[in-house]
N, C-alpha and C. Protein backbone atom coordinates (compact mmCIF):
# COMPACT_ATOMS: atom_id res chain seq x y z
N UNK A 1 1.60 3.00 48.37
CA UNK A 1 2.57 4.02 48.75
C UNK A 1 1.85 5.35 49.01
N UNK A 2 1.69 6.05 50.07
CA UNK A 2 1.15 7.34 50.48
C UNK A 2 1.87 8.38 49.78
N UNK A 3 1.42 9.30 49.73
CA UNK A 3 1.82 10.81 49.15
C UNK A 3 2.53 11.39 50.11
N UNK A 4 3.45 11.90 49.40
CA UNK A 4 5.22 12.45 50.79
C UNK A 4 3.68 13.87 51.60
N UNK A 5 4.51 13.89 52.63
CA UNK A 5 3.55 14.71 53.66
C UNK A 5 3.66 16.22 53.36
N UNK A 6 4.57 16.48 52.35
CA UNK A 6 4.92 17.74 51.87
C UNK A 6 3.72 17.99 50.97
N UNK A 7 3.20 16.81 50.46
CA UNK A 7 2.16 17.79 49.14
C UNK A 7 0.84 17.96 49.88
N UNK A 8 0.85 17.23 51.25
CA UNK A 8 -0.42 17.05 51.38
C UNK A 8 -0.20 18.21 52.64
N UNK A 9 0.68 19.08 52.87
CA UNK A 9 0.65 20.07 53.50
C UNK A 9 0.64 21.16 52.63
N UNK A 10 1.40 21.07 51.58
CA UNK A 10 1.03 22.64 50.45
C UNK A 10 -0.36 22.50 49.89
N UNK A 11 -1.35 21.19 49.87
CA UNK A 11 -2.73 21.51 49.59
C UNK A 11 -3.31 22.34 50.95
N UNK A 12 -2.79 22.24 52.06
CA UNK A 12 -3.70 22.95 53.26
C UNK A 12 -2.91 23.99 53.10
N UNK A 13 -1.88 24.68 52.43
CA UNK A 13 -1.58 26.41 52.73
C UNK A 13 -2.67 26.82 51.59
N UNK A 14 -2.80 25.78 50.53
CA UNK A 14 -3.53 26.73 49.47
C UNK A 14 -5.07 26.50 49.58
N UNK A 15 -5.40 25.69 50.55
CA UNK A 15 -6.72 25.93 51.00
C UNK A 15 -6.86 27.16 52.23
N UNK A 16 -6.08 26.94 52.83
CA UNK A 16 -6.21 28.38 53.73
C UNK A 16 -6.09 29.25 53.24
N UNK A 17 -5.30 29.50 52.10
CA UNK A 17 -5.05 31.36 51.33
C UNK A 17 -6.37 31.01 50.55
N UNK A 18 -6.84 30.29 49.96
CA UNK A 18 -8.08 30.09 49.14
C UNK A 18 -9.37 31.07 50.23
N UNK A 19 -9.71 30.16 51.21
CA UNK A 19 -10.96 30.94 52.40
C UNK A 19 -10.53 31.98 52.88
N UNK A 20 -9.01 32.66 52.98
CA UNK A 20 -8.54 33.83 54.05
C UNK A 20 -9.25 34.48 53.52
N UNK A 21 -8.82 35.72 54.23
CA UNK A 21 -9.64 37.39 54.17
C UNK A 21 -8.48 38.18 53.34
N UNK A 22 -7.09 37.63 53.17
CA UNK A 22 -6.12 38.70 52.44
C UNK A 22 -6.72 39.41 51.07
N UNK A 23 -6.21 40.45 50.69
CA UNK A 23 -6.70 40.68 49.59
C UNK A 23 -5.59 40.04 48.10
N UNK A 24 -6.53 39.55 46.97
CA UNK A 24 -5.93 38.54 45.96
C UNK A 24 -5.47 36.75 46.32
N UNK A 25 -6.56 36.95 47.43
CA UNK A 25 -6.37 35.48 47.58
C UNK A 25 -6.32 34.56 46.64
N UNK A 26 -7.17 34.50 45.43
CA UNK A 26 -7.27 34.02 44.22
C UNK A 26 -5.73 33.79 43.80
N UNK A 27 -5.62 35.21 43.28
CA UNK A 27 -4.22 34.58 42.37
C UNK A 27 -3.58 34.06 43.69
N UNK A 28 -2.76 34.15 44.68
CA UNK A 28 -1.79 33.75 45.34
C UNK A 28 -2.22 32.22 45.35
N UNK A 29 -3.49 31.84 45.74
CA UNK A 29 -4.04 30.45 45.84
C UNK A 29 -3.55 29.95 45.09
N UNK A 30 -3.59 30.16 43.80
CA UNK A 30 -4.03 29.69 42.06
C UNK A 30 -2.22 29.07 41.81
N UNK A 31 -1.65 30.30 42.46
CA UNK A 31 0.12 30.60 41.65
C UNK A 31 0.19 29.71 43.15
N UNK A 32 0.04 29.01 44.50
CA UNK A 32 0.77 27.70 44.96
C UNK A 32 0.27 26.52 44.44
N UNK A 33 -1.08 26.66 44.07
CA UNK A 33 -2.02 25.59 43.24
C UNK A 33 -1.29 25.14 41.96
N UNK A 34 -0.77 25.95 41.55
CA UNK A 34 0.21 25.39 40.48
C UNK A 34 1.84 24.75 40.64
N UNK A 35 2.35 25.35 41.97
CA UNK A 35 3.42 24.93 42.60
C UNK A 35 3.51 22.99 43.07
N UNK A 36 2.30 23.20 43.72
CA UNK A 36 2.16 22.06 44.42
C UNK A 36 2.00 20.85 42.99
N UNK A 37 1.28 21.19 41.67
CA UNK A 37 0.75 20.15 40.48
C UNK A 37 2.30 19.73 40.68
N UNK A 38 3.09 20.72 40.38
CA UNK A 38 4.51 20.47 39.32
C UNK A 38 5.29 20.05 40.84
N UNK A 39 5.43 20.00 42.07
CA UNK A 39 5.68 19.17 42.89
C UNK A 39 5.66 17.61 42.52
N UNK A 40 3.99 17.70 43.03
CA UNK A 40 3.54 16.29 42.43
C UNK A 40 3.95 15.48 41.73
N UNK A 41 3.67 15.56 41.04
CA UNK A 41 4.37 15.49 39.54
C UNK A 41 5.71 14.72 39.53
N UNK A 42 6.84 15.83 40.05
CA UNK A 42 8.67 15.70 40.17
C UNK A 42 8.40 14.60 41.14
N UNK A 43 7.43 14.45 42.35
CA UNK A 43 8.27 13.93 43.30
C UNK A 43 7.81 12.20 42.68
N UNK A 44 6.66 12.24 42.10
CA UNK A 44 6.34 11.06 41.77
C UNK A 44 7.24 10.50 41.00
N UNK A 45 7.71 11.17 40.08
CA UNK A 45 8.45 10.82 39.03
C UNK A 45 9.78 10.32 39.57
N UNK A 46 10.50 10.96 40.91
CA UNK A 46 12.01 10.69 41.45
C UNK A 46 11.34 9.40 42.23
N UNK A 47 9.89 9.44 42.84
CA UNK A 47 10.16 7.16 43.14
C UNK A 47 10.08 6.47 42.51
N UNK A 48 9.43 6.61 41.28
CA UNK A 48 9.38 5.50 40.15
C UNK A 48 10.99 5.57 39.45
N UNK A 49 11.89 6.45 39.63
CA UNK A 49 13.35 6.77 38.73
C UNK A 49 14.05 7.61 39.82
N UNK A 50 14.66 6.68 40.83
CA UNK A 50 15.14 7.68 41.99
C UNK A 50 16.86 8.94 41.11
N UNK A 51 16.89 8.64 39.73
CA UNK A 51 18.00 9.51 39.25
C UNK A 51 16.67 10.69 38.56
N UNK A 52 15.69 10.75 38.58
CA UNK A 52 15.06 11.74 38.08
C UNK A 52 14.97 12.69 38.21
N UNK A 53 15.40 13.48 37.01
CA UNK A 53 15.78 15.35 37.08
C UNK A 53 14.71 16.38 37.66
N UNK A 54 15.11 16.22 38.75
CA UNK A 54 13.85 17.36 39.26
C UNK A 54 14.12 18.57 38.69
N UNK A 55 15.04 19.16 37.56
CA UNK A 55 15.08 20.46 37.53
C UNK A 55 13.90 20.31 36.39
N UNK A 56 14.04 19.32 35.84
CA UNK A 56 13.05 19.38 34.34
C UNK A 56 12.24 19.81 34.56
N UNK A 57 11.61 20.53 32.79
CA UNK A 57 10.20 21.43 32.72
C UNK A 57 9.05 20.89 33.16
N UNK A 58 7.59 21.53 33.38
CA UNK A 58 6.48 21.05 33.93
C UNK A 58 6.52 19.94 32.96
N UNK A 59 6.58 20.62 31.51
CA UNK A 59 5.66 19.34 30.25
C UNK A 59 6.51 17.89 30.74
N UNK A 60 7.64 18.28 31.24
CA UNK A 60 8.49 16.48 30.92
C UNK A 60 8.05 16.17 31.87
N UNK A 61 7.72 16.77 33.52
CA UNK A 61 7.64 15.81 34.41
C UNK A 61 5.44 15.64 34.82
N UNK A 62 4.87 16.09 33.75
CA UNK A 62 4.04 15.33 34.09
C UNK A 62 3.84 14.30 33.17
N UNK A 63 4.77 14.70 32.31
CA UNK A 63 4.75 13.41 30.83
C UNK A 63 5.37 12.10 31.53
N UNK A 64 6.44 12.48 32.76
CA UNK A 64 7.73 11.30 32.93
C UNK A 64 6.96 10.11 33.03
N UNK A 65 8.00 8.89 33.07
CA UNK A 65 7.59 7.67 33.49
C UNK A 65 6.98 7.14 35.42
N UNK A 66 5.77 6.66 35.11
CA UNK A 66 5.55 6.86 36.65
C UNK A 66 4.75 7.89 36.77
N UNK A 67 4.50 8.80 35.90
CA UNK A 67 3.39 9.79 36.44
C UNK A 67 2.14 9.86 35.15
N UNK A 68 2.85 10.44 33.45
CA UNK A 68 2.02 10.15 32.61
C UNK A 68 0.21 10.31 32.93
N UNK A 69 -0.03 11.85 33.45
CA UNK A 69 -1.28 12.14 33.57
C UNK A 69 -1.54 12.48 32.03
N UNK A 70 -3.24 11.77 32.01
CA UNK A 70 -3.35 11.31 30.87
C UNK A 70 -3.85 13.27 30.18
N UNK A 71 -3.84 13.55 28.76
CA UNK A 71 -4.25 14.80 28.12
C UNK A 71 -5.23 15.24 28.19
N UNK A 72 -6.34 13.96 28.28
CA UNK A 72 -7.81 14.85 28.14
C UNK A 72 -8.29 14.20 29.34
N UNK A 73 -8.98 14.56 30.32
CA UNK A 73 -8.85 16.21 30.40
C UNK A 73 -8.10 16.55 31.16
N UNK A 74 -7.36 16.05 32.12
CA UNK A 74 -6.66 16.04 32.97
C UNK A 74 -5.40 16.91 32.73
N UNK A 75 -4.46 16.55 32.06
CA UNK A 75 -3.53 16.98 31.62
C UNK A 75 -3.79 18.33 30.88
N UNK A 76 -4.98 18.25 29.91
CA UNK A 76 -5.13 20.20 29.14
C UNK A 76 -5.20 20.87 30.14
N UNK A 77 -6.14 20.47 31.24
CA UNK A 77 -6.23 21.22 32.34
C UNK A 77 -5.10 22.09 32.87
N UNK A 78 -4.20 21.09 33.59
CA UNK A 78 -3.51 22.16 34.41
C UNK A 78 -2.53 22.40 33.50
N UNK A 79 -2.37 22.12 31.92
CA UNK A 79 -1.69 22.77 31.46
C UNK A 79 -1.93 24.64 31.16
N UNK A 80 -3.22 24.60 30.82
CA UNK A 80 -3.96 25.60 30.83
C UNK A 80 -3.95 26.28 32.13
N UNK A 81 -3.72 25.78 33.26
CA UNK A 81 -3.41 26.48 34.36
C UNK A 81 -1.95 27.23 34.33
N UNK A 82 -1.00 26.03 33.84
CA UNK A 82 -0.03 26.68 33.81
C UNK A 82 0.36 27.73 33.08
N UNK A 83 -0.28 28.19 31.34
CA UNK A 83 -0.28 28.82 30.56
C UNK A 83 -0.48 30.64 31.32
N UNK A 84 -1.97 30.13 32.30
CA UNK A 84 -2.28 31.04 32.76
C UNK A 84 -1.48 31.76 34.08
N UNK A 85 -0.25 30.34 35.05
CA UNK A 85 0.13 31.40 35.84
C UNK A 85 1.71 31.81 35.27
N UNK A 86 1.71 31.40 33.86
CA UNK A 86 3.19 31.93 33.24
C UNK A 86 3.02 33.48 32.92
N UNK A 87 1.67 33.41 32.26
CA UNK A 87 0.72 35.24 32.28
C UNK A 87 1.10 35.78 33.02
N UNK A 88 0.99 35.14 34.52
CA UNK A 88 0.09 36.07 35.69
C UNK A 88 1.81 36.80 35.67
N UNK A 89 2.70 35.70 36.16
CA UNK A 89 3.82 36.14 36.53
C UNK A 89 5.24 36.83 35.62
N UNK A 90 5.09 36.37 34.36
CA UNK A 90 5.88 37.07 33.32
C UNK A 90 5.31 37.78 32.54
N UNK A 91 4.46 37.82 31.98
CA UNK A 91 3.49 38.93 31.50
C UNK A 91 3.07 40.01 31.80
N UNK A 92 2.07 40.11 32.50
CA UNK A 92 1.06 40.83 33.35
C UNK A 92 0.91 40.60 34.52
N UNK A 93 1.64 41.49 35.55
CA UNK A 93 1.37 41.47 36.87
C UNK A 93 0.24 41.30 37.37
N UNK A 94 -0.45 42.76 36.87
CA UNK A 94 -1.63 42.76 37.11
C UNK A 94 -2.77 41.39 37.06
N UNK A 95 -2.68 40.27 35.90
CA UNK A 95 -3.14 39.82 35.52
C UNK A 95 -4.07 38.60 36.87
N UNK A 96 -5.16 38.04 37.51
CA UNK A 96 -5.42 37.58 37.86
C UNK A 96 -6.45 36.77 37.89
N UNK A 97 -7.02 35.32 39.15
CA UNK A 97 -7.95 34.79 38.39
C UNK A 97 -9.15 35.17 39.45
N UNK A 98 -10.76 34.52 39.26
CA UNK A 98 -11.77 34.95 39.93
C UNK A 98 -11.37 33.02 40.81
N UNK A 99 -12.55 33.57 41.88
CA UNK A 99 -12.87 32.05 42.70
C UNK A 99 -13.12 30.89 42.09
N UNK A 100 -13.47 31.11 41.09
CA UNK A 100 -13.92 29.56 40.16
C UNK A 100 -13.05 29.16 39.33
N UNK A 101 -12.22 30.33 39.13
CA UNK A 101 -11.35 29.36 38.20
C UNK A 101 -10.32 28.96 39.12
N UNK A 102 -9.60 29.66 40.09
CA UNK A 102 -9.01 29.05 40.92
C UNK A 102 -9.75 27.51 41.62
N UNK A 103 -10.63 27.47 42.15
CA UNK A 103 -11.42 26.50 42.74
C UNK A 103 -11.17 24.98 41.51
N UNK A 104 -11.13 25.53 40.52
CA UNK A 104 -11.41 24.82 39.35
C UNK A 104 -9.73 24.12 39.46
N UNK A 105 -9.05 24.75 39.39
CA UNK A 105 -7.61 24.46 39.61
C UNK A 105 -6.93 23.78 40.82
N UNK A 106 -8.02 24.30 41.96
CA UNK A 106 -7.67 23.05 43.06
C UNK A 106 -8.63 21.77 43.02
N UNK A 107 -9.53 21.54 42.03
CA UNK A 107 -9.82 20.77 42.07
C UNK A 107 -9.23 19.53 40.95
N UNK A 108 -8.34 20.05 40.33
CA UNK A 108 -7.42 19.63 39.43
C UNK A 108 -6.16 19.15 40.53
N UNK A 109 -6.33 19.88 41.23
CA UNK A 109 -4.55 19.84 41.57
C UNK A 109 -5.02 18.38 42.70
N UNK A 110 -5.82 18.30 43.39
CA UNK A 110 -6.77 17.39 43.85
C UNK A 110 -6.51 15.80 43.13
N UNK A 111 -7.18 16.07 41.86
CA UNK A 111 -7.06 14.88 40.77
C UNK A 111 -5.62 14.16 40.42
N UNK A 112 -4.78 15.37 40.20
CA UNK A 112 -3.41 14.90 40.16
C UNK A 112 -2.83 14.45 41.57
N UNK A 113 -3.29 14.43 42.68
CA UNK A 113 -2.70 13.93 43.77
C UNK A 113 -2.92 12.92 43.68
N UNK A 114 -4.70 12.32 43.47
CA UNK A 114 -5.04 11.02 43.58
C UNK A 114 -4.58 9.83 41.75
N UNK A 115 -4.17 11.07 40.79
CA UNK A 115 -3.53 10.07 40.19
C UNK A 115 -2.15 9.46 40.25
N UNK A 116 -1.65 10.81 41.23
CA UNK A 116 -0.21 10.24 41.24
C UNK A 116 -0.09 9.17 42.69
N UNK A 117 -1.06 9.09 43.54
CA UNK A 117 -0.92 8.36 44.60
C UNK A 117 -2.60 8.25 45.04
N UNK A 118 -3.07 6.85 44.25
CA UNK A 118 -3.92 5.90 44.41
C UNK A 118 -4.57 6.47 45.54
N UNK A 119 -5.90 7.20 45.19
CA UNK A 119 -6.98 7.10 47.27
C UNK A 119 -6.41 8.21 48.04
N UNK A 120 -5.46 9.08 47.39
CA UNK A 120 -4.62 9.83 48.82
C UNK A 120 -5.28 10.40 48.75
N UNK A 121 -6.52 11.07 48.02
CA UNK A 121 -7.68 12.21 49.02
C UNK A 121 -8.96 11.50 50.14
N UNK A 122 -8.63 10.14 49.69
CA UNK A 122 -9.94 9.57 50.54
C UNK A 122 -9.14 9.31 51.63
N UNK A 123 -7.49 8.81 51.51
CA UNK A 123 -7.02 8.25 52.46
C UNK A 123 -6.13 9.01 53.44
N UNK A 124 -5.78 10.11 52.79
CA UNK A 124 -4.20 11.13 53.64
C UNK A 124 -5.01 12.14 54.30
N UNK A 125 -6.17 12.87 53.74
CA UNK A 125 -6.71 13.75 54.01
C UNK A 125 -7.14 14.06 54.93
N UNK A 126 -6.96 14.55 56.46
CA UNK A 126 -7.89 15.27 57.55
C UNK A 126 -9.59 15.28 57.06
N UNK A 127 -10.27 15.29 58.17
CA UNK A 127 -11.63 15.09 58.20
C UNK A 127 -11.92 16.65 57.49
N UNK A 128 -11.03 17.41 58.22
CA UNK A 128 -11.62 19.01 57.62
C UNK A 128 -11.03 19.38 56.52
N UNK A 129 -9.97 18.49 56.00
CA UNK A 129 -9.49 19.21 54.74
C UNK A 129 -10.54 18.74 53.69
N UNK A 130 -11.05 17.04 53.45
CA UNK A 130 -12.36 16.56 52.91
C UNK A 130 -13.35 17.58 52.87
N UNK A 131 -14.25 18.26 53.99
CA UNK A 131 -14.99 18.87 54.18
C UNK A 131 -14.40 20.18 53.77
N UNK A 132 -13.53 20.91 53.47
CA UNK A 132 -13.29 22.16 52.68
C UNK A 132 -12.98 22.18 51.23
N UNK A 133 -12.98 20.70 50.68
CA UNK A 133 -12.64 20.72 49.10
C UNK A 133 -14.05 20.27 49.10
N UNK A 134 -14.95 19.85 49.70
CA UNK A 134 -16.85 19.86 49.61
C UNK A 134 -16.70 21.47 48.84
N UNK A 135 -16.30 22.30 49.97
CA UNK A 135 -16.32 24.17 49.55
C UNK A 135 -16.22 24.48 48.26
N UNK A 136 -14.96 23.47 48.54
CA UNK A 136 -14.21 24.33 46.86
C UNK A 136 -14.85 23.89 45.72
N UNK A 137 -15.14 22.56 46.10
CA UNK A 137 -16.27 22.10 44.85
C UNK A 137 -17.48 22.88 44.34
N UNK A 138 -18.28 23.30 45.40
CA UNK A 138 -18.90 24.17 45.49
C UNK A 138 -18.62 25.18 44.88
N UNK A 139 -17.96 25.98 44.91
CA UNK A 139 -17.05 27.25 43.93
C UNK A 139 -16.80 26.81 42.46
N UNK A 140 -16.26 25.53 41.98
CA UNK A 140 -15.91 25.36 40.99
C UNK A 140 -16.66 24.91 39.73
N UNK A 141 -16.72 24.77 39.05
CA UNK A 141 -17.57 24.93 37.45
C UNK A 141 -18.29 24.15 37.47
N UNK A 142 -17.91 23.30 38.33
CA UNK A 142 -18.44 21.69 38.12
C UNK A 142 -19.66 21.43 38.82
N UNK A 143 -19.86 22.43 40.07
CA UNK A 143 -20.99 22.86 41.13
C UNK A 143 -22.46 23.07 40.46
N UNK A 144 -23.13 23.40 41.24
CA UNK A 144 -24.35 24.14 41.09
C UNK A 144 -24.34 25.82 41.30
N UNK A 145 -24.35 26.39 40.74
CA UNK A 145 -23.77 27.95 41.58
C UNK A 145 -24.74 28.31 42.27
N UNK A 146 -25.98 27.64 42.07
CA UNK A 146 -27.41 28.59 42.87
C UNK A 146 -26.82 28.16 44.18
N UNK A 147 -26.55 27.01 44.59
CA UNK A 147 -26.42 26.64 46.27
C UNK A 147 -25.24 27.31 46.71
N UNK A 148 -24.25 28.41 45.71
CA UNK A 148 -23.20 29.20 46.85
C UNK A 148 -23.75 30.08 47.71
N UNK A 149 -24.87 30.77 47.21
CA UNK A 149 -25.30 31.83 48.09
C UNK A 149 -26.29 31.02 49.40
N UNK A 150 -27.21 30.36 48.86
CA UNK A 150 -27.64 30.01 50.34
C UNK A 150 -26.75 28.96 51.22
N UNK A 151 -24.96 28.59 50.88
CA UNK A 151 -24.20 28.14 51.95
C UNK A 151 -23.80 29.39 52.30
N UNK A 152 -23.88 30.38 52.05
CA UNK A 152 -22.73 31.54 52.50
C UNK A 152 -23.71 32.26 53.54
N UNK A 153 -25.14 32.51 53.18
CA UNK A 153 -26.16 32.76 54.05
C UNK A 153 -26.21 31.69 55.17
N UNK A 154 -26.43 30.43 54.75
CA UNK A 154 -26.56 29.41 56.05
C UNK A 154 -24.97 29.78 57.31
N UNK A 155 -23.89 29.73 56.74
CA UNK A 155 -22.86 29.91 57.37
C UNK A 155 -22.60 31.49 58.02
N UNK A 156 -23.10 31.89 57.59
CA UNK A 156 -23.16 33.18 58.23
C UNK A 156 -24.04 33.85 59.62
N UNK A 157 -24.96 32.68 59.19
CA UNK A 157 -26.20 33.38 60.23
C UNK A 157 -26.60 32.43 61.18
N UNK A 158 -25.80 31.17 60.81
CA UNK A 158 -25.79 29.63 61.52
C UNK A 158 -25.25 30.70 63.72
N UNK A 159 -25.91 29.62 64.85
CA UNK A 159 -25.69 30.02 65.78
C UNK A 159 -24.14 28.92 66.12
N UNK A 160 -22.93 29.43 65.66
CA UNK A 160 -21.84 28.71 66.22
C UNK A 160 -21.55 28.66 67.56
N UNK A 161 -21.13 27.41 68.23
CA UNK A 161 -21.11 27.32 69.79
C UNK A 161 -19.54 26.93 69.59
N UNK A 162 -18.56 28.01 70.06
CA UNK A 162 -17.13 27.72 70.40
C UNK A 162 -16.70 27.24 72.15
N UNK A 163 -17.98 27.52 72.88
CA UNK A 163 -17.41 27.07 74.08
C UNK A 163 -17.04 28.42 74.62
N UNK A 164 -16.36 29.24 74.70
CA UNK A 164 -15.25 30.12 75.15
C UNK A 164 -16.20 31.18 75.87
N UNK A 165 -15.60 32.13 76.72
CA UNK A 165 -16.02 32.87 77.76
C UNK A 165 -16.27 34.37 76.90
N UNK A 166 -16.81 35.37 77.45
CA UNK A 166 -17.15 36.44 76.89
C UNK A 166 -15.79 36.87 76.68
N UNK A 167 -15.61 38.20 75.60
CA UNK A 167 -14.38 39.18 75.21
C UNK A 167 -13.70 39.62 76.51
N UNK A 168 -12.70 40.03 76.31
CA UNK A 168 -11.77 40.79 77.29
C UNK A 168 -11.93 42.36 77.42
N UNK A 169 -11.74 43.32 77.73
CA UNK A 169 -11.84 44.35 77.18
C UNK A 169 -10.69 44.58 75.94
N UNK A 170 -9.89 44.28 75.48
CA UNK A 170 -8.87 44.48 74.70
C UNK A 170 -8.98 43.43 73.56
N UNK A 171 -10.18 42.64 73.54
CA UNK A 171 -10.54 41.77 72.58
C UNK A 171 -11.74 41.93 72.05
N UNK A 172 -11.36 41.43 70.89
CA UNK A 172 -13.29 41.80 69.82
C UNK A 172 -13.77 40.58 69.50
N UNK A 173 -15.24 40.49 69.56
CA UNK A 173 -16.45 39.64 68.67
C UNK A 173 -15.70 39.96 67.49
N UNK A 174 -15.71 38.66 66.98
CA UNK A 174 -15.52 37.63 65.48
C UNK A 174 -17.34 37.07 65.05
N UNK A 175 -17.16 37.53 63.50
CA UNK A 175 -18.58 36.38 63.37
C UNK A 175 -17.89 34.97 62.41
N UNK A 176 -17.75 34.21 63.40
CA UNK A 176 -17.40 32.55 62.98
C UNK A 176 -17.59 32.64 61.32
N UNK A 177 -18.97 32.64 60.87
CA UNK A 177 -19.68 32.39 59.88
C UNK A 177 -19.35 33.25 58.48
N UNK A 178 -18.51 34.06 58.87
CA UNK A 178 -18.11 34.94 57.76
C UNK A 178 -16.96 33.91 56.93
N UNK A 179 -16.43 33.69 56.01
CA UNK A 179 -15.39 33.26 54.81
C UNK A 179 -14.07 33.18 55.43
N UNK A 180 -13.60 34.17 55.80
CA UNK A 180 -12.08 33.91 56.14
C UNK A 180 -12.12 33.09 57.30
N UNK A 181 -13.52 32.90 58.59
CA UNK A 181 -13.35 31.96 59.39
C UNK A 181 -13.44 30.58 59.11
N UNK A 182 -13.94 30.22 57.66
CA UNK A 182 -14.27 28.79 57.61
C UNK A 182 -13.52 27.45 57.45
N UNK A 183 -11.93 27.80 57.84
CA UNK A 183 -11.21 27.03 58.00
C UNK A 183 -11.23 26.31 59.71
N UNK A 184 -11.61 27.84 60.45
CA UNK A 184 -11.62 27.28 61.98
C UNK A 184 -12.71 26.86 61.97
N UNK A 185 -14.35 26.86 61.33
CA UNK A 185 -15.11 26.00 61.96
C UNK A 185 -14.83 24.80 61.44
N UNK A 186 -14.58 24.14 60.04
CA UNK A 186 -14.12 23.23 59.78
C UNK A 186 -13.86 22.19 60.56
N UNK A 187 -12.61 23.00 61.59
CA UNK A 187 -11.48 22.03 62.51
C UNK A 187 -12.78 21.93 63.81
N UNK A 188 -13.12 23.12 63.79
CA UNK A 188 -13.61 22.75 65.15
C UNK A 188 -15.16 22.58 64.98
N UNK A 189 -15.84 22.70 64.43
CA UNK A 189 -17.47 22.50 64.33
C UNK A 189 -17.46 21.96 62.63
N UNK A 190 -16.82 20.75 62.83
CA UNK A 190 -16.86 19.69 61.46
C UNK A 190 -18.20 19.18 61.25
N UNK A 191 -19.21 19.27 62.09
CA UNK A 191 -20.06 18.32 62.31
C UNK A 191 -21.23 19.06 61.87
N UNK A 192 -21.02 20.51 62.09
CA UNK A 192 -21.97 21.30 61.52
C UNK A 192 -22.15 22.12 60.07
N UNK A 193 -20.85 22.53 59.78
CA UNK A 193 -20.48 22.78 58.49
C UNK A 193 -20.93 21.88 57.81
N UNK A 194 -20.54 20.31 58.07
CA UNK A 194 -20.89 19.28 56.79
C UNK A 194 -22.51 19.17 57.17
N UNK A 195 -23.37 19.33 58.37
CA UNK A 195 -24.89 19.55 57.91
C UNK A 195 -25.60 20.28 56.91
N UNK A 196 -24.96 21.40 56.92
CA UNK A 196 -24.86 22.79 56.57
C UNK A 196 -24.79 21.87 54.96
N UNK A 197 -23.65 21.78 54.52
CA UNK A 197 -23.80 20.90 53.14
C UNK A 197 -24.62 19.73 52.57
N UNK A 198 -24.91 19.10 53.73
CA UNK A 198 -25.78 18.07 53.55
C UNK A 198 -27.15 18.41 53.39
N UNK A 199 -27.60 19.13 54.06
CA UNK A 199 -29.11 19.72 54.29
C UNK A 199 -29.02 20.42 52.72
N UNK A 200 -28.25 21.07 51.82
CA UNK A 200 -27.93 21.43 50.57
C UNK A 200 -27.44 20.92 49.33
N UNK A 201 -27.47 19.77 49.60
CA UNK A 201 -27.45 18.68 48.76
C UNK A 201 -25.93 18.83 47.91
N UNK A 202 -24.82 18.97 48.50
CA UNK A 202 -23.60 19.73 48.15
C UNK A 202 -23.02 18.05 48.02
N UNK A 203 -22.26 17.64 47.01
CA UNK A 203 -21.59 16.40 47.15
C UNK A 203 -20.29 16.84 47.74
């Protein structure tokens, strides 16, 4: 059974606010990164028990029948996520997270897709969405941190070929290689980005 097309589209808004240029990309990432777990979660739980209470709390519906992500570690995890975006948002406004721990949280939210639906990151996933959770891996705890800086150098200074004709007068040079673009080379220069990781020994 595939994963409804809804979760596997709220992982690509929160990979795009993850690479954008907005400012607090982090928390906004982090606070749909947590939207999408407790999605998960409900929706799995209403096919295994099509009377299942989607209003119920996070704890019951990742506990429910049919979903039962296991505690360690899986489960402390994004509980601990959740702890943290109950902070962000009833607590302390102010309160927010850095790139790694967010990263850390989509790579959780990741785990819970493929426990709640068998392969759906090897199998639902776009070629470039694969190749941007490579990124996020990269970012997250679990990484090497020495190889973020020389991907951010390689991607930056890499010669991207888009094809396209010189500026307009009323249009500006973009540098591809900067962060908030690395969703468009992704889609469109897949082939080089993942060298770019490969030549870096990035799993």
């Amino acid at each position: 059974m595939p994963a409804p097309r809804e979760i596997i589209d709220a992982l690509e808004s929160v990979i795009g606010i993850y690479f954008s240029g907005i400012r607090h990309r982090e928390r906004a990432a982090f606070l749909l990164c947590d939207e999408m777990v407790e999605m998960c979660c409900k929706l799995r739980a209403r096919h295994h028990d099509y009377l299942f209470n989607m209003k119920c709390g996070f704890h019951a519906a990742w506990n429910a029948p049919g979903v039962g992500i296991p505690a360690n570690p899986l489960g402390n995890a994004i509980h601990a996520s959740r702890d943290t975006r109950n902070n962000m948002q009833h607590a302390s406004a102010a309160a927010t997270v850095d790139a790694q721990h967010c990263a850390d949280a989509i790579m959780d939210a990741v785990s819970v897709l493929d426990h709640c639906w068998s392969n759906a990151a090897t199998t639902q996933l776009s070629p470039w969405l694969k190749c941007a959770l490579r990124v996020v891996h990269l970012y997250s705890s679990q990484a090497d941190s020495t190889l973020r800086q020389p991907f951010e150098d390689m991607m930056r200074d890499s010669e991207w070929h888009a094809g396209h004709s010189e500026p307009k007068k009323n249009e500006i040079t973009i540098r591809p290689g900067l962060r908030e673009f690395w969703p468009l080379l992704m889609v469109h220069n897949l082939a080089e980005v993942e060298d770019i990781l490969n030549s870096l020994g990035v799993p």
